[in-house]
C-alpha atoms as a PDB file:
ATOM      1  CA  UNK A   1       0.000   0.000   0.000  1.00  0.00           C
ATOM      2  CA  UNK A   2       1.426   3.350  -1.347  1.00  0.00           C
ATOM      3  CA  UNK A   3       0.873   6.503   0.759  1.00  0.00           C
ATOM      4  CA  UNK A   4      -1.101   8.831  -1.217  1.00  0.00           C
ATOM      5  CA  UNK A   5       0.431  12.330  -1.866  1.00  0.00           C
ATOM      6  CA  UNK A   6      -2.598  13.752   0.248  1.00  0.00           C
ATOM      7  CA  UNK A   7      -1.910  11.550   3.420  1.00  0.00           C
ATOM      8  CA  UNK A   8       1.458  12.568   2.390  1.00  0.00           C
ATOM      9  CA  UNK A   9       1.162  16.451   2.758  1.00  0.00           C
ATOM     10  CA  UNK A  10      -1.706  16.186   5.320  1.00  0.00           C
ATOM     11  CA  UNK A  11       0.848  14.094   7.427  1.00  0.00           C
ATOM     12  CA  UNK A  12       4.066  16.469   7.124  1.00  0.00           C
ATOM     13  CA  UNK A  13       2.279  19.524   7.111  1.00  0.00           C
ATOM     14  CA  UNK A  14       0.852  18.142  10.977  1.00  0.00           C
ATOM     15  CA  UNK A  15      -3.003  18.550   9.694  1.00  0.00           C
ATOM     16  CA  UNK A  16      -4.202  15.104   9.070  1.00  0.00           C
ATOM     17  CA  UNK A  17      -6.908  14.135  11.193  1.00  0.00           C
ATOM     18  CA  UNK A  18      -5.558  10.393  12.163  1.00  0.00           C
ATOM     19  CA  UNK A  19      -2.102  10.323  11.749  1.00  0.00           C
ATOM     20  CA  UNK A  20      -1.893   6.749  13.403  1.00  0.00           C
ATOM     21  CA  UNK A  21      -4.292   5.372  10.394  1.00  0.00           C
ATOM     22  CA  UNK A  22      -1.120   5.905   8.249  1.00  0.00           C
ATOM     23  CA  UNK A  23       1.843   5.727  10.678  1.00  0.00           C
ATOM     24  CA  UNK A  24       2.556   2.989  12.535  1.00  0.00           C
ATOM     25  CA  UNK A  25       2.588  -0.967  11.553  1.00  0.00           C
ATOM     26  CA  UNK A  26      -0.788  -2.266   9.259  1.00  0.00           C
ATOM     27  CA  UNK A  27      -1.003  -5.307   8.004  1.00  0.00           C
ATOM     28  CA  UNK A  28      -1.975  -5.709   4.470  1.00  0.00           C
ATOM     29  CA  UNK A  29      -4.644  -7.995   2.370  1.00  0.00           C
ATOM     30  CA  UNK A  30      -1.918 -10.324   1.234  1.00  0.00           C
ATOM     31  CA  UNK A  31      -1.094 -10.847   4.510  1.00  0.00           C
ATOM     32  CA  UNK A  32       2.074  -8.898   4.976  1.00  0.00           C
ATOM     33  CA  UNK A  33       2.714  -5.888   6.839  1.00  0.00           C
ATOM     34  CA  UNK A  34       3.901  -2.037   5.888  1.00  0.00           C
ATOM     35  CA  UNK A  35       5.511  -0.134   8.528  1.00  0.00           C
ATOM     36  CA  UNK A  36       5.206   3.566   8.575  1.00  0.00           C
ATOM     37  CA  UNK A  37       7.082   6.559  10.390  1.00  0.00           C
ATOM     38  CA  UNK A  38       7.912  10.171  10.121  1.00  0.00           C
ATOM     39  CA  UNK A  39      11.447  10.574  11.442  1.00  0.00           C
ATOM     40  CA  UNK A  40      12.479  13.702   9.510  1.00  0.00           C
ATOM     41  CA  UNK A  41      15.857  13.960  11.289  1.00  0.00           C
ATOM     42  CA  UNK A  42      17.175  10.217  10.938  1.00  0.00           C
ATOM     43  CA  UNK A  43      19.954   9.047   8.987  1.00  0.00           C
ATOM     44  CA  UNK A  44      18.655   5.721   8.948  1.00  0.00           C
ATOM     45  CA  UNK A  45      15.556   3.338  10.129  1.00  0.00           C
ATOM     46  CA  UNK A  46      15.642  -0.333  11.024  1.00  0.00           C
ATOM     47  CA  UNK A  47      12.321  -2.373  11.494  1.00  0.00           C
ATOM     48  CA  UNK A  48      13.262  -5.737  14.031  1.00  0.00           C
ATOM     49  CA  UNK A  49      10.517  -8.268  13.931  1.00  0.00           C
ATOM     50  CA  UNK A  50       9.933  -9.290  17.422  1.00  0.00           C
ATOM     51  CA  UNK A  51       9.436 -12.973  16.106  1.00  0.00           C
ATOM     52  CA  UNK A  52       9.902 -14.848  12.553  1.00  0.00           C
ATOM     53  CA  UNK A  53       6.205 -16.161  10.734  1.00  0.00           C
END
């Protein structure tokens, strides 16, 4: 799932209405999982699964 340029702005611009409906960890229709964050001053971002499917 592809963050849409709207959720996009609305998100960075700190006006969306429920940020944590697009940040955070969602799992998907095929089953997997998208992680999401807005860490605009990190020079890098690791995801560590807490436990392997």
């Amino acid at each position: 799932m592809i963050l849409s340029d709207i959720d996009f702005e609305a998100i960075t611009q700190g006006r969306h209405s429920a940020p944590h409906q697009v940040l955070g960890m969602h799992r998907l229709a095929d089953g997997g999982v998208v992680v999401r964050a807005l860490l605009p001053l990190a020079k890098g971002v690791v995801v560590v699964p807490v436990h392997e499917t």
